[in-house]
N, C-alpha and C. Protein backbone atom coordinates (compact mmCIF):
# COMPACT_ATOMS: atom_id res chain seq x y z
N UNK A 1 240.93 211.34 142.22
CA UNK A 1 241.06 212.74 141.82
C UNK A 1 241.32 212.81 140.31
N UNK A 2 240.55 213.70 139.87
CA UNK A 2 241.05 213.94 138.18
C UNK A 2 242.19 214.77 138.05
N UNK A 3 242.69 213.83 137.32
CA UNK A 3 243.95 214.75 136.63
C UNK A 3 243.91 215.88 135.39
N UNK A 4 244.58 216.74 134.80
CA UNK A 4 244.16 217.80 134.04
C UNK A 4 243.89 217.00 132.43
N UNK A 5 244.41 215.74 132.23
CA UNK A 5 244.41 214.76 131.25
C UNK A 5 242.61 214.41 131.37
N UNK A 6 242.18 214.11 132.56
CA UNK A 6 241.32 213.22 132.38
C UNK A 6 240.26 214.38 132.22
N UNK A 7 240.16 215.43 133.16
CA UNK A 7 239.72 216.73 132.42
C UNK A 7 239.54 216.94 131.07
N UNK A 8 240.44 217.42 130.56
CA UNK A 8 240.57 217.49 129.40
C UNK A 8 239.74 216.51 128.35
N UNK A 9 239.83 215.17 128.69
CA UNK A 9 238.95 214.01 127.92
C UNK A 9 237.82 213.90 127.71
N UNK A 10 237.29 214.51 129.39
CA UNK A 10 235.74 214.50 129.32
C UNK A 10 235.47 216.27 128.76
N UNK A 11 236.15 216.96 128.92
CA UNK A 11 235.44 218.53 128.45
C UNK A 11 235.51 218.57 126.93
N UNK A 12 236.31 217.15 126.17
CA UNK A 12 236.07 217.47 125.50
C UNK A 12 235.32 216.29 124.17
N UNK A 13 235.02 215.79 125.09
CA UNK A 13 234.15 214.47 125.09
C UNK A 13 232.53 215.50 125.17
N UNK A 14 232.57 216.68 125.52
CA UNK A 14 231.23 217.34 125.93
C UNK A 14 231.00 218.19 124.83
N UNK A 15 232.12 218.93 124.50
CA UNK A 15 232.36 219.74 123.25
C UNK A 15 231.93 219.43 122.10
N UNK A 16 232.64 217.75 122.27
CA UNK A 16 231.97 217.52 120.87
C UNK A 16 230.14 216.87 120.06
N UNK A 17 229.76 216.78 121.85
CA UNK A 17 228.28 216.96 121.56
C UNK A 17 227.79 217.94 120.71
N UNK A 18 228.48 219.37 120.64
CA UNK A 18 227.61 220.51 120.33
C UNK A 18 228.60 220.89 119.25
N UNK A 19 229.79 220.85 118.95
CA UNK A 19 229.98 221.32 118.23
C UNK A 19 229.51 220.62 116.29
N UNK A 20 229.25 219.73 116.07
CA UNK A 20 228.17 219.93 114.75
C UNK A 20 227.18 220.93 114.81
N UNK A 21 226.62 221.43 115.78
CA UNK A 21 225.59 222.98 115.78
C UNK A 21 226.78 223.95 115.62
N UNK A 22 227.69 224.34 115.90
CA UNK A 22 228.99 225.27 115.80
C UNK A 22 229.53 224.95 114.83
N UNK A 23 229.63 224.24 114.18
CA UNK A 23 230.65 224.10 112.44
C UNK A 23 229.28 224.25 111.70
N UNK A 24 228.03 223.82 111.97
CA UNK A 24 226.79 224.04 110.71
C UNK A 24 227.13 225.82 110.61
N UNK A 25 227.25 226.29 111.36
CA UNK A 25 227.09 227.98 111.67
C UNK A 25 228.86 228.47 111.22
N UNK A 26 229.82 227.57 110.91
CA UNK A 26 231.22 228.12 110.66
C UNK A 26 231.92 228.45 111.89
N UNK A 27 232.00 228.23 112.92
CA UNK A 27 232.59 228.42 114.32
C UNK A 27 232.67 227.02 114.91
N UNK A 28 233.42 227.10 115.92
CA UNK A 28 234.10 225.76 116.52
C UNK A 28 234.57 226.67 117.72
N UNK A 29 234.74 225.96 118.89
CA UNK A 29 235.47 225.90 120.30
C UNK A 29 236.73 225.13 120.37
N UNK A 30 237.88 225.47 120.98
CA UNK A 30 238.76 224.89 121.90
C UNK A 30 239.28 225.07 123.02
N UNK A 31 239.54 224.44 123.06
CA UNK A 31 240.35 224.31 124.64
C UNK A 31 241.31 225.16 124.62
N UNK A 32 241.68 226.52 125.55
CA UNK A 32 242.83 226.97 125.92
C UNK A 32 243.59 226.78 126.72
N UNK A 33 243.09 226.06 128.04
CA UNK A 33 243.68 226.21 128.92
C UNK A 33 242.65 225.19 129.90
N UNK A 34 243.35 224.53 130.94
CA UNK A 34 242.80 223.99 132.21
C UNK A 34 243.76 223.90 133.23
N UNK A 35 243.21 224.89 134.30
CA UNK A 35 243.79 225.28 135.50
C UNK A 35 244.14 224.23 136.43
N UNK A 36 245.52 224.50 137.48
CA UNK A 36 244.84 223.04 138.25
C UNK A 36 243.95 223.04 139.31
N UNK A 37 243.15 224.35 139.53
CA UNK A 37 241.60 224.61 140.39
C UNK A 37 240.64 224.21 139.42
N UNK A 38 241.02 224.03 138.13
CA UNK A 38 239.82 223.21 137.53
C UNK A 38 239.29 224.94 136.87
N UNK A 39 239.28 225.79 136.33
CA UNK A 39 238.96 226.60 135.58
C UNK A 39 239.20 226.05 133.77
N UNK A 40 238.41 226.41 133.38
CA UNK A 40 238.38 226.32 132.22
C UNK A 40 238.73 227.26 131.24
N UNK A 41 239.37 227.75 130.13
CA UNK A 41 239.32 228.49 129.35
C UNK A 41 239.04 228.18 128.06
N UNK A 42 238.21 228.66 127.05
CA UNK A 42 238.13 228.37 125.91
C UNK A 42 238.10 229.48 124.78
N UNK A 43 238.41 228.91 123.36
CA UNK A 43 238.62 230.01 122.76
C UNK A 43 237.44 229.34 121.49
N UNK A 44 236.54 230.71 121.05
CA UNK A 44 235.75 230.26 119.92
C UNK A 44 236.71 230.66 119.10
N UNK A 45 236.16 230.04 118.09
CA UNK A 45 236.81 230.08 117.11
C UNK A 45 236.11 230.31 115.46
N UNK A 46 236.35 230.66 114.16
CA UNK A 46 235.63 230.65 113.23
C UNK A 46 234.70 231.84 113.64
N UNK A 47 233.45 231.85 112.83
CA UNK A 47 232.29 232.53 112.79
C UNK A 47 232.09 233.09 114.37
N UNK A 48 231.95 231.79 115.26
CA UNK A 48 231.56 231.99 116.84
C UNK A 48 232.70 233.10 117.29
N UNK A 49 233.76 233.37 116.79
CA UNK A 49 234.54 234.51 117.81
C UNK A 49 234.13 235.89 117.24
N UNK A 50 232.86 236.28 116.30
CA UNK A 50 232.47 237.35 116.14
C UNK A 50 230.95 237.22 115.93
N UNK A 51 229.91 236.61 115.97
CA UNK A 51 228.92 236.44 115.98
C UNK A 51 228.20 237.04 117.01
N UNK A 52 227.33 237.86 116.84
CA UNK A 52 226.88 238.50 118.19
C UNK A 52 226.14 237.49 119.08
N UNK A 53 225.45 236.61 118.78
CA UNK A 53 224.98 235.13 119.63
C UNK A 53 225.69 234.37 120.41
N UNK A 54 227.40 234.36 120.29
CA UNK A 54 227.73 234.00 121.03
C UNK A 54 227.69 233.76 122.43
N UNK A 55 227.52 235.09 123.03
CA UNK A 55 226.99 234.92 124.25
C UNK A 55 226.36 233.92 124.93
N UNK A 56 225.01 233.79 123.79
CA UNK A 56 224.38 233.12 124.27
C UNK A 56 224.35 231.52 123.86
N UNK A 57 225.18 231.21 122.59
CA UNK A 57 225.75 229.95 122.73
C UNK A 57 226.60 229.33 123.19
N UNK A 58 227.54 230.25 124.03
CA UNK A 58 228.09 230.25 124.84
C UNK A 58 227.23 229.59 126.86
N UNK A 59 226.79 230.45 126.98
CA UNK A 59 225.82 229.95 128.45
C UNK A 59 224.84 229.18 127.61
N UNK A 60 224.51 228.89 126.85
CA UNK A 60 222.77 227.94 126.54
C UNK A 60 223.81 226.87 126.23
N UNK A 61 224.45 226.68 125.33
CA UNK A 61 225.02 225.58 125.01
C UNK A 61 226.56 224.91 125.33
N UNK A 62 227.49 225.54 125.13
CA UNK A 62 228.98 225.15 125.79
C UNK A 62 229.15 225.22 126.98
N UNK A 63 228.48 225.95 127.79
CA UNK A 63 228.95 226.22 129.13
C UNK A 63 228.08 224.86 129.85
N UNK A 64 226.79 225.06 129.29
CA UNK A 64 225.90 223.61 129.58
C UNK A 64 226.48 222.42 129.62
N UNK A 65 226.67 221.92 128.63
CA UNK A 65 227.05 220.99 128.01
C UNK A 65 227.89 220.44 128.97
N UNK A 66 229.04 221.05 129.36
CA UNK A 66 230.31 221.04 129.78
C UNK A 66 230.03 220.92 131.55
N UNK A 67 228.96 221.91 132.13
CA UNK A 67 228.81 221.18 133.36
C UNK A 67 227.95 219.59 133.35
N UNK A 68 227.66 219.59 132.79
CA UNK A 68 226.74 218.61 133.04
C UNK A 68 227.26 217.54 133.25
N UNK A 69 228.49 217.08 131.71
CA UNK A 69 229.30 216.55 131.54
C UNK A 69 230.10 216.03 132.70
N UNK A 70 231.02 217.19 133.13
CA UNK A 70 232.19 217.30 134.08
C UNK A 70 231.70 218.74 135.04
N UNK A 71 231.27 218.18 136.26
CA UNK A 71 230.39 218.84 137.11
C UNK A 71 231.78 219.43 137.91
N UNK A 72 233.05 218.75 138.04
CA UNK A 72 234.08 219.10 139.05
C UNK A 72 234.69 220.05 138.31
N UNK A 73 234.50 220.77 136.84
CA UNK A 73 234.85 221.98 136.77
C UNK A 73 234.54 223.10 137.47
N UNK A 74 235.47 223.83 137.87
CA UNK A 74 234.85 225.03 138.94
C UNK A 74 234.17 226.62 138.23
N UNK A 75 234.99 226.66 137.04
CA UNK A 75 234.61 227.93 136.13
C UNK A 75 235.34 228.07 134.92
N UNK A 76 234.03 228.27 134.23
CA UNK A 76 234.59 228.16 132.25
C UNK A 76 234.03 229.36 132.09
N UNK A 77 235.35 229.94 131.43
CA UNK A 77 235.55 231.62 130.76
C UNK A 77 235.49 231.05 129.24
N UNK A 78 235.47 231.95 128.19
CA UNK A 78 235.88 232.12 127.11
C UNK A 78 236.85 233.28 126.66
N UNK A 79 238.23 233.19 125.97
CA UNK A 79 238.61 234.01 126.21
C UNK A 79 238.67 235.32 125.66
N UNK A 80 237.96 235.00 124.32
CA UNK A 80 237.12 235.98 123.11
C UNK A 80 236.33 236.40 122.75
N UNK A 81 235.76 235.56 124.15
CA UNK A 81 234.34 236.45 124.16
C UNK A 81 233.86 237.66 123.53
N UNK A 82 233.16 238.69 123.01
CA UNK A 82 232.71 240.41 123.25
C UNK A 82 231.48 240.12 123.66
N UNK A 83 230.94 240.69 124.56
CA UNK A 83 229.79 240.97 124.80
C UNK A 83 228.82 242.26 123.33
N UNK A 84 227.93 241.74 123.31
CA UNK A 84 227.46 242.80 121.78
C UNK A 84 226.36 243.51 122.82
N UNK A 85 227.06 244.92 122.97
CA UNK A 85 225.70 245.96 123.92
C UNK A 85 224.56 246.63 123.07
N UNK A 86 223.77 246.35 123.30
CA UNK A 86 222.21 246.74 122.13
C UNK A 86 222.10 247.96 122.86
């Protein structure tokens, strides 16, 4: 069984695949939080916590990344998300 340590190692062992595309752009991710159901929380950070793309670098890339990685996560929020309504 994973512990919230070993969690933690690999989510962010995944993170840091992508984040050189997130600091080229001035934004970065961290870790807020890991549940012990295995939820994820993260907080962008920099540029990414107001960028209207987020969204979608958010599901195309961090959220990716991160299952693929560590499949026994059950659900990754962000917690700063905004959705930008066109």
């Amino acid at each position: 069984m994973n512990t919230i340590s070993d969690l933690t190692q690999k989510i962010e062992a995944s993170l840091d695949s992508i984040r050189p595309y997130l600091e080229a752009d001035g934004g970065n991710v961290k870790i807020h939080e890991i549940t012990e159901d295995h939820v994820v929380r993260l907080e962008f950070m920099g540029a990414c916590g107001s960028c209207p793309m987020s969204t979608m670098t958010f599901k195309a890339g961090v959220e990716e990344a991160i299952r693929k990685a560590v499949p026994e996560v059950r659900s990754i929020e962000v917690i700063n998300l905004t959705a930008v309504v066109r």
